[in-house]
N, C-alpha and C. Protein backbone atom coordinates (compact mmCIF):
# COMPACT_ATOMS: atom_id res chain seq x y z
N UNK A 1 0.83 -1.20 0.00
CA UNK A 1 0.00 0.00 0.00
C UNK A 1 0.86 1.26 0.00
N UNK A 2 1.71 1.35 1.01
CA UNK A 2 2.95 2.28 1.15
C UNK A 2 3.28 2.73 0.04
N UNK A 3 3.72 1.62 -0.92
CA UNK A 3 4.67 1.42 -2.04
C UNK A 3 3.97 2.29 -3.69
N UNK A 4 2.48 2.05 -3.35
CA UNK A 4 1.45 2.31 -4.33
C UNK A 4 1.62 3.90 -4.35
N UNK A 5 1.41 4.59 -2.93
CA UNK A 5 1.45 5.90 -2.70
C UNK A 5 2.73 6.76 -2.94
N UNK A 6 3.60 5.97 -2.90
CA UNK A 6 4.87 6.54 -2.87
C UNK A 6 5.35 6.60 -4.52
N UNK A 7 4.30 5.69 -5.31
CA UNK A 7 4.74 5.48 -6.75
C UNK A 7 3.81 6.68 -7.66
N UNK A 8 2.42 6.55 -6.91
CA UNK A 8 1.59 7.90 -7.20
C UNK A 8 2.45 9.22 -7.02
N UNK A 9 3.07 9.56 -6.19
CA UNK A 9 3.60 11.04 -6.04
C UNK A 9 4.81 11.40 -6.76
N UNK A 10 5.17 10.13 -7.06
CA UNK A 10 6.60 10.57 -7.72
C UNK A 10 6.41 10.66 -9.49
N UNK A 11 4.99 9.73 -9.61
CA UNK A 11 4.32 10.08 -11.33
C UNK A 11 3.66 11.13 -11.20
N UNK A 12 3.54 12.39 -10.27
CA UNK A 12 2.39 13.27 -10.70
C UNK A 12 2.86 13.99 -11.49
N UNK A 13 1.70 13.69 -12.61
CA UNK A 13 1.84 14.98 -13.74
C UNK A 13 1.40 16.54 -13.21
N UNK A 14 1.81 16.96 -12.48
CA UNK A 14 0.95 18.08 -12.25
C UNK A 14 1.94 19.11 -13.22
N UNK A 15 1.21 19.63 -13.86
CA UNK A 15 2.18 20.98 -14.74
C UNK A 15 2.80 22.27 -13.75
N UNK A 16 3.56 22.63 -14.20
CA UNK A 16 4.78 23.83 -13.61
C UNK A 16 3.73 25.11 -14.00
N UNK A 17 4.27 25.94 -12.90
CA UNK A 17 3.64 27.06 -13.17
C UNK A 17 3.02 27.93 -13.89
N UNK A 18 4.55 27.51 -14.88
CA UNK A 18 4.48 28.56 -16.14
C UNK A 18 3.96 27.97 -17.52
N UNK A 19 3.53 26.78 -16.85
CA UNK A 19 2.77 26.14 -18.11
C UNK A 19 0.83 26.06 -17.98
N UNK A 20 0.51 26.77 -16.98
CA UNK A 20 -0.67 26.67 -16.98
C UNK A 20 -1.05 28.52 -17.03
N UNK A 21 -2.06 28.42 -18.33
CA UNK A 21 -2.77 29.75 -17.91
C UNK A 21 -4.48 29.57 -18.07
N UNK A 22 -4.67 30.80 -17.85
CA UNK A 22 -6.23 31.10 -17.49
C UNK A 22 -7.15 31.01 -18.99
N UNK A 23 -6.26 31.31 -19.91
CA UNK A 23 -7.24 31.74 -21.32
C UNK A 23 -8.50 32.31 -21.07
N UNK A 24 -9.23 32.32 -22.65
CA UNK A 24 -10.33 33.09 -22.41
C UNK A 24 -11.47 33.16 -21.44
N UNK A 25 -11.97 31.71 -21.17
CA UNK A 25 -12.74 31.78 -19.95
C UNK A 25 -12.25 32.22 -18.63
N UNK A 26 -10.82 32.40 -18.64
CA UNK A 26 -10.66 32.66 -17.23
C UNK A 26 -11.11 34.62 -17.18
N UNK A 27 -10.63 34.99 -18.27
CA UNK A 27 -10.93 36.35 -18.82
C UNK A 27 -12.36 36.96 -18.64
N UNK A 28 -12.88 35.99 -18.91
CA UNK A 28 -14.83 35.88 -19.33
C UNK A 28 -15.11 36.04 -17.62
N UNK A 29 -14.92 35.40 -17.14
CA UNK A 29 -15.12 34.87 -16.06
C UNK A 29 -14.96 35.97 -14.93
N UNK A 30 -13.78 36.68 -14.96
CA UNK A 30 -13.26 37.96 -14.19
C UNK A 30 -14.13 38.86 -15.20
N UNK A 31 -14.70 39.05 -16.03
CA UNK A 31 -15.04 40.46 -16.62
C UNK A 31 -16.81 40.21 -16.26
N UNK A 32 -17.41 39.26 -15.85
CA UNK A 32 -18.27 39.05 -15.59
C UNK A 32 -18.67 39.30 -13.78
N UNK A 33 -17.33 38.73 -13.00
CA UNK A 33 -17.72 39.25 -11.88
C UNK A 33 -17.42 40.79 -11.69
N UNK A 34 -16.61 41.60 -12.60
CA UNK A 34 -16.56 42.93 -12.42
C UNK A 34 -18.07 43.68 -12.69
N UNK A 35 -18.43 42.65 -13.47
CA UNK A 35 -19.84 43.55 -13.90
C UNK A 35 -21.18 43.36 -12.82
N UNK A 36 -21.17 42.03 -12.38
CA UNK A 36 -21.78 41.75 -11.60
C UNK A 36 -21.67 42.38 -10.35
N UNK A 37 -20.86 43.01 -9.50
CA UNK A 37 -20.19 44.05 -9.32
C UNK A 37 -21.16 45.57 -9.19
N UNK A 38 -20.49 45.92 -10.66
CA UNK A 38 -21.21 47.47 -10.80
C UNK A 38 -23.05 46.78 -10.46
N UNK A 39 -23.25 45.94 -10.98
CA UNK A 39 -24.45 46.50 -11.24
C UNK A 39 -25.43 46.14 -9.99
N UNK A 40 -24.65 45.29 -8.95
CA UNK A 40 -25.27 45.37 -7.73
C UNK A 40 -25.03 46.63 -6.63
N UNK A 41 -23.76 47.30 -7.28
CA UNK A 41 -23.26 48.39 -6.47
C UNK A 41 -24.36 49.22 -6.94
N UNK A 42 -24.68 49.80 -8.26
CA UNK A 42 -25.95 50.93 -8.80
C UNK A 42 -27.15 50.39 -7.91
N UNK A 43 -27.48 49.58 -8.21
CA UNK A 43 -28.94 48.72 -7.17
C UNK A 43 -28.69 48.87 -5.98
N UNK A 44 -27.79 48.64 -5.37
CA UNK A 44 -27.72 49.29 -3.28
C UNK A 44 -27.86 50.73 -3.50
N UNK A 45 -27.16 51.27 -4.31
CA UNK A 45 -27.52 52.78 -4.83
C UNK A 45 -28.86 53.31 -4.56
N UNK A 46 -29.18 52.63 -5.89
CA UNK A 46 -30.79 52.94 -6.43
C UNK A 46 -31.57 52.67 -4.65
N UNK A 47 -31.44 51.67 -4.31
CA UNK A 47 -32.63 51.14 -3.17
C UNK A 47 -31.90 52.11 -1.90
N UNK A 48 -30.97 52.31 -1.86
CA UNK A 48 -30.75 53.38 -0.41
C UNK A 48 -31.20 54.76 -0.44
N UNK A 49 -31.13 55.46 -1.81
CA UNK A 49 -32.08 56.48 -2.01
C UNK A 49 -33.45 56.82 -2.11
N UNK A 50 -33.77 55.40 -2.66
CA UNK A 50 -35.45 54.85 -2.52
C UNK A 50 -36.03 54.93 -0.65
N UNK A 51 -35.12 54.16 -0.14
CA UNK A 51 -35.12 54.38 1.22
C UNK A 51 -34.71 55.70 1.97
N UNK A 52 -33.99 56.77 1.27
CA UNK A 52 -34.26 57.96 2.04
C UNK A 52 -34.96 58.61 1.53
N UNK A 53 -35.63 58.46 0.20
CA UNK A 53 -36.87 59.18 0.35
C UNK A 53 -38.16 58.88 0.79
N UNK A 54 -38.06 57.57 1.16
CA UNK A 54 -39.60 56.98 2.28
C UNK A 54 -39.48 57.94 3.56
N UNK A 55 -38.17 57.91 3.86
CA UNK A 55 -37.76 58.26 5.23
C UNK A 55 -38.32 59.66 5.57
N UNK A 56 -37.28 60.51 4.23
CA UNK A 56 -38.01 61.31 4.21
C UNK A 56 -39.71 62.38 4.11
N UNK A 57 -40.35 61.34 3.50
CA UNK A 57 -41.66 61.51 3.24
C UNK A 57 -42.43 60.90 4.77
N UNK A 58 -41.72 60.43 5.88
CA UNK A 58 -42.22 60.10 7.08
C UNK A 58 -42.83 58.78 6.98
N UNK A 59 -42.54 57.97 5.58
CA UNK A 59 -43.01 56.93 5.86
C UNK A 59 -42.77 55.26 7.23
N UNK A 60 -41.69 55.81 7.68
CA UNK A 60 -41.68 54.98 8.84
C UNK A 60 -41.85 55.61 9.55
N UNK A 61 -42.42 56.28 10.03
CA UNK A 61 -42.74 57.67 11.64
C UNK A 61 -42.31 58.31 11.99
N UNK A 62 -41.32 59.07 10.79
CA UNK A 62 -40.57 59.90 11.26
C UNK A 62 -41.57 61.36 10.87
N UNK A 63 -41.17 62.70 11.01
CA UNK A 63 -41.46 63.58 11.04
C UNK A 63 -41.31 63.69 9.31
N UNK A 64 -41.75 64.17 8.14
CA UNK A 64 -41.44 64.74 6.96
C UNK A 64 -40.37 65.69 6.75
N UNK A 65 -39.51 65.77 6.05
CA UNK A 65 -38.37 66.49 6.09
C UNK A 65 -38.15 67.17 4.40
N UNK A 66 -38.35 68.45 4.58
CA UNK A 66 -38.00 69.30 3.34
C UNK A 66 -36.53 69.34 2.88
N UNK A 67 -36.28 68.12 2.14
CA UNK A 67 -34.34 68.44 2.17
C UNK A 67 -34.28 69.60 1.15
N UNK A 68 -35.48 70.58 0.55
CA UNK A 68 -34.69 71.41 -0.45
C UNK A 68 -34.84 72.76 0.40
N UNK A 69 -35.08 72.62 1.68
CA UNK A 69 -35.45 74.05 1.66
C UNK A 69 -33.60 74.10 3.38
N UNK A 70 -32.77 73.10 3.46
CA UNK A 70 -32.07 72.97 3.96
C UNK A 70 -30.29 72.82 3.49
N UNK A 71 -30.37 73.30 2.10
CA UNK A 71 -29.68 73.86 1.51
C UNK A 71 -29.18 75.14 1.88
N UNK A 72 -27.97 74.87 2.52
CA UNK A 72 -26.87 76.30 2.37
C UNK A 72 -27.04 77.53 1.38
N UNK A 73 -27.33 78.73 1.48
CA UNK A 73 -27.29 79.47 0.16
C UNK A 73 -25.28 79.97 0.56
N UNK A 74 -24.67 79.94 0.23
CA UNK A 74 -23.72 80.48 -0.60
C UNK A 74 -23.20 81.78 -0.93
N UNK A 75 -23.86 82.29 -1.35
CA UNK A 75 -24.05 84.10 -2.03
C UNK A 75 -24.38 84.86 -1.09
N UNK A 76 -24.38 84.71 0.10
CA UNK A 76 -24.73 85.68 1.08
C UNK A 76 -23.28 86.09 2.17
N UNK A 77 -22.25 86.50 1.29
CA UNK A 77 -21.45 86.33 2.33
C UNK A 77 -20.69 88.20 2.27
N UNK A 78 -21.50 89.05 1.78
CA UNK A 78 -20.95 89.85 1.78
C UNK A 78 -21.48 91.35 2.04
């Protein structure tokens, strides 16, 4: 049994470093989770602004909140 294992490790074909690459699917593959990515990052986006404007509109019990009238004016500094 010993002898079997010891004959397995010394035939492994396993290839050298520099002989294995990724090719196109590995390419495909990374350009797909980049995208997958953006487009869940825009969607937490999209739905956290969705959620401050419930917030804002008092839909969970909060008080209603005018965010345009809480704007800094700027031009008044002189």
């Amino acid at each position: 049994m010993l002898d079997l294992l010891i004959i397995t490790f010394l035939d492994d074909p396993t290839p050298k470093p520099n002989e294995v690459k990724a090719g196109p699917l590995g390419f495909a593959v990374w350009m797909f989770m980049i995208l997958a990515v953006v487009v869940i990052a825009f969607s937490l986006v999209k739905q956290l602004r969705k959620a401050q404007a419930a917030k804002d509109a008092g839909l969970y019990g909060d008080e209603p909140v005018d965010r345009s009238a809480e704007q800094p004016e700027t031009d008044k500094q002189g």
